[in-house]
Protein backbone atom coordinates (compact mmCIF):
# COMPACT_ATOMS: atom_id res chain seq x y z
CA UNK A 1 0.00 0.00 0.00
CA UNK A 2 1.34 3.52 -0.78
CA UNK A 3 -0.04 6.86 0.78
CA UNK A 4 1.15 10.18 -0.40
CA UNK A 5 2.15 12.92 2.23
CA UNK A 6 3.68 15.94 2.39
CA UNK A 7 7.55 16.29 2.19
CA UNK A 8 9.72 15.93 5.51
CA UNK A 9 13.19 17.00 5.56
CA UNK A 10 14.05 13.51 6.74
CA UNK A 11 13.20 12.13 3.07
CA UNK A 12 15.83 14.23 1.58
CA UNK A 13 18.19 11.49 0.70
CA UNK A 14 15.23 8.97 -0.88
CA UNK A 15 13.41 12.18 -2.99
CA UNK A 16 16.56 13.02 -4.44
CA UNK A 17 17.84 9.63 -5.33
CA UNK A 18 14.57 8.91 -7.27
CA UNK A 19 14.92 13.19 -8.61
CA UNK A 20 18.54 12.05 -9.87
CA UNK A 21 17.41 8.73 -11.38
CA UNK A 22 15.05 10.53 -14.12
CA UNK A 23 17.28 13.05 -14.91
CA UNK A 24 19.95 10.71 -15.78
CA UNK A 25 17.64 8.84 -17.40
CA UNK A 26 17.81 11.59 -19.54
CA UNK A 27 13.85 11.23 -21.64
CA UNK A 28 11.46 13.09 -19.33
CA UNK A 29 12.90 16.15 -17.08
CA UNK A 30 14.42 18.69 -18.55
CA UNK A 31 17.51 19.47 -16.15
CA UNK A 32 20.89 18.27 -16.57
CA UNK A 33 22.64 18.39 -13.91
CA UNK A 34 21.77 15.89 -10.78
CA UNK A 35 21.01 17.38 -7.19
CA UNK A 36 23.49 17.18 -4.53
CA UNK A 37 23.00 16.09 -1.43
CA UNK A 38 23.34 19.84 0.19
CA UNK A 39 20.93 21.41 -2.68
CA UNK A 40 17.99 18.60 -2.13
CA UNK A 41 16.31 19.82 1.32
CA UNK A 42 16.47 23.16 -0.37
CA UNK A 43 14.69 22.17 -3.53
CA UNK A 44 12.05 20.29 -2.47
CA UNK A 45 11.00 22.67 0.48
CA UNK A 46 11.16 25.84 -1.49
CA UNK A 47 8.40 23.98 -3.92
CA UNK A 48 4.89 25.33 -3.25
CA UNK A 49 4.28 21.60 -1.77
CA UNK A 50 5.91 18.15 -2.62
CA UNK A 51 4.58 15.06 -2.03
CA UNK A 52 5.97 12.19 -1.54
CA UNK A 53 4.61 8.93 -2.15
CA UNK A 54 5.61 6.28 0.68
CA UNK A 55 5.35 2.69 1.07
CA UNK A 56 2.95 1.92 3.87
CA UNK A 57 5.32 -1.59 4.83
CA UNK A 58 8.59 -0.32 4.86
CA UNK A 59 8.76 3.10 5.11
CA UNK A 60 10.70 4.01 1.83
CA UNK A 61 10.02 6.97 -0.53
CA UNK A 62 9.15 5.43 -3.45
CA UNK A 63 7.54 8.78 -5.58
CA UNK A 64 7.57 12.30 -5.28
CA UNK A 65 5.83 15.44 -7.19
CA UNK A 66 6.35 19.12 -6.91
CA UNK A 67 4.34 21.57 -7.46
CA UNK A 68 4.98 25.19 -7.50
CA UNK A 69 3.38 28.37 -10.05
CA UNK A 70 3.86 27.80 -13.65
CA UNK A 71 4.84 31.81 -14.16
CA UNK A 72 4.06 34.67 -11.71
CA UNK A 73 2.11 38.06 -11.28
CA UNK A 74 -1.02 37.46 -13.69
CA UNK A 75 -0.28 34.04 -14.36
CA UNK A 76 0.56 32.87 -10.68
CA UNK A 77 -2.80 31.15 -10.43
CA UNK A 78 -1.61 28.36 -12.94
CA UNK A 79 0.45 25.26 -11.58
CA UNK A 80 3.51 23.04 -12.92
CA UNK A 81 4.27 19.79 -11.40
CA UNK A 82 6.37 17.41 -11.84
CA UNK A 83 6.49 13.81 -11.46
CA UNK A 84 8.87 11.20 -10.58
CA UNK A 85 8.52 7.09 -9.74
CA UNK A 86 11.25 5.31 -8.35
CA UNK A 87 12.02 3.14 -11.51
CA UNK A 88 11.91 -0.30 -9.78
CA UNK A 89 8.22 0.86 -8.88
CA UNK A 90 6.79 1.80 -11.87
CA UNK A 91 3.73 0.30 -13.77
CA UNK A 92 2.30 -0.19 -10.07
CA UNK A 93 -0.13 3.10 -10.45
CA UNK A 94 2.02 5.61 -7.86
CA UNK A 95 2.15 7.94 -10.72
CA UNK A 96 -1.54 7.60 -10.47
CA UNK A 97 -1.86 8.73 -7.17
CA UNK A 98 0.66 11.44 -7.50
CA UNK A 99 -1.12 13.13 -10.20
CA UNK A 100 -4.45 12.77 -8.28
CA UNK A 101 -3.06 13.86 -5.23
CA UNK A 102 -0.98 16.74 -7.23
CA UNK A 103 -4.72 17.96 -8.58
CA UNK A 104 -6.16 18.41 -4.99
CA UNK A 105 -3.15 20.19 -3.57
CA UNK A 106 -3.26 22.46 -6.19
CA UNK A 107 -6.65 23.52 -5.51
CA UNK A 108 -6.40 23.47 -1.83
CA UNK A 109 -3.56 25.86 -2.64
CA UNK A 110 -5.94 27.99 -4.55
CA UNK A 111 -4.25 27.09 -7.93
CA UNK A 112 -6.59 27.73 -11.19
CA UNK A 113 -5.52 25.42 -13.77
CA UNK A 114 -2.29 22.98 -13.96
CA UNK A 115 -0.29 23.26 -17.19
CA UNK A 116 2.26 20.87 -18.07
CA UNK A 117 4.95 22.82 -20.42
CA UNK A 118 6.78 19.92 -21.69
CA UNK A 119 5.74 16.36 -21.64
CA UNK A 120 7.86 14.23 -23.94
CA UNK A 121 5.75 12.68 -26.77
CA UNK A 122 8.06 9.29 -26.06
CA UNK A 123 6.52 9.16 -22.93
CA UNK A 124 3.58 7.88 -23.85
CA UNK A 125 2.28 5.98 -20.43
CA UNK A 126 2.20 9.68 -19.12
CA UNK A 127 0.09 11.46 -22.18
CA UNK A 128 -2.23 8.16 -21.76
CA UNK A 129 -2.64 8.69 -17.75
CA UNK A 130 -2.94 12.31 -17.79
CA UNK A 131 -5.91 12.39 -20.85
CA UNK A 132 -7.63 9.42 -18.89
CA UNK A 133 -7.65 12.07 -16.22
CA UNK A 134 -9.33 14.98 -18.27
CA UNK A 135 -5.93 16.95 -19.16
CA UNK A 136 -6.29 18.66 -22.96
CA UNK A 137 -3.75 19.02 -25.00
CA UNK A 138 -2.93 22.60 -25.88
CA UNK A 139 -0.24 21.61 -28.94
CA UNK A 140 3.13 20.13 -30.20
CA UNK A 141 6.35 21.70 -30.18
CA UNK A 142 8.35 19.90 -32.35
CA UNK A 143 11.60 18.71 -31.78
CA UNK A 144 11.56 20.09 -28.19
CA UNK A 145 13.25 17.69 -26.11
CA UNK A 146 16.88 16.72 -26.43
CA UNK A 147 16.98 13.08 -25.65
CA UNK A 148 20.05 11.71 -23.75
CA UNK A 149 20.87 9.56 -26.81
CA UNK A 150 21.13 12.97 -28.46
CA UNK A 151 18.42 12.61 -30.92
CA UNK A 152 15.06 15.23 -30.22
CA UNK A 153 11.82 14.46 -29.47
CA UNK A 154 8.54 16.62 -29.45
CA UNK A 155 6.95 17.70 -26.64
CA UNK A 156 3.19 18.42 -25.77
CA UNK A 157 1.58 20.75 -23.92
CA UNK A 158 -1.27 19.76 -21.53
CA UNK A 159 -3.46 21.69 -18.80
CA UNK A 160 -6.43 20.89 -16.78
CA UNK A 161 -8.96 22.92 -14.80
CA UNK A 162 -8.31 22.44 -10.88
């Protein structure tokens, strides 16, 4: 059983082992560089929330999302989040709840609307998940993302009403 909760400074080490796994993964977030150790309380508390998906038998962080405003002033009332699944966990539906759980917090933090700026078209178990769970796609940039592999890959954009 997983249950999502709010980030603890305590699951610093876990959050940014699974943060540092997709990014050297290198086909869904967009940063390069890996967080260290001393930057990873900092990042995940300075979010507007992050949640962190644990597993109810042992303890261990096995997900996380942030959330945080997409842009500010006029356009503050829009979210971004981001996802991540520790990979030895996937296909078991903790994206699922992340997502789910990202869509309540956002409202509950007064958010409008969540846009997603850059969702790789590769990843295709995420376009699938979020359109089963009423996002719209906006449009297509092509040739958006650089893959690690060094070829490109479009991206879409995606929002939903919170």
């Amino acid at each position: 059983m997983v249950s999502i909760r709010e980030y603890q400074k305590q699951d610093a080490a876990q959050a940014m082992d699974i943060w540092n796994e997709v990014v050297r993964e290198g086909v869904a977030f967009p940063q390069l560089d890996e967080l260290t150790e001393q930057e990873a309380d900092g990042f995940f508390s300075s979010q507007s929330y992050t949640g962190v998906a644990v597993d109810s038998e042992t303890g261990e962080v096995v997900g996380l999302y942030i959330l945080h405003p997409n842009n500010v002033g006029r356009c503050g009332h829009i979210a971004n989040t981001s996802y991540a699944v520790r990979s030895d966990k996937r296909g078991l539906h903790i994206g699922e709840l992340l997502v789910k759980d990202s869509l309540a917090m956002g409202a509950q933090l007064g958010f409008r609307l969540m846009q997603f700026n850059a969702v790789v078209a590769a990843n295709v178990h995420a376009l699938h998940l979020y359109e089963r769970l009423g996002f719209t796609q906006l449009g297509r940039i092509p040739q958006g993302f650089l893959m690690k592999d060094g070829h490109y890959e479009d991206i879409i954009l995606m929002y939903i009403r919170l």
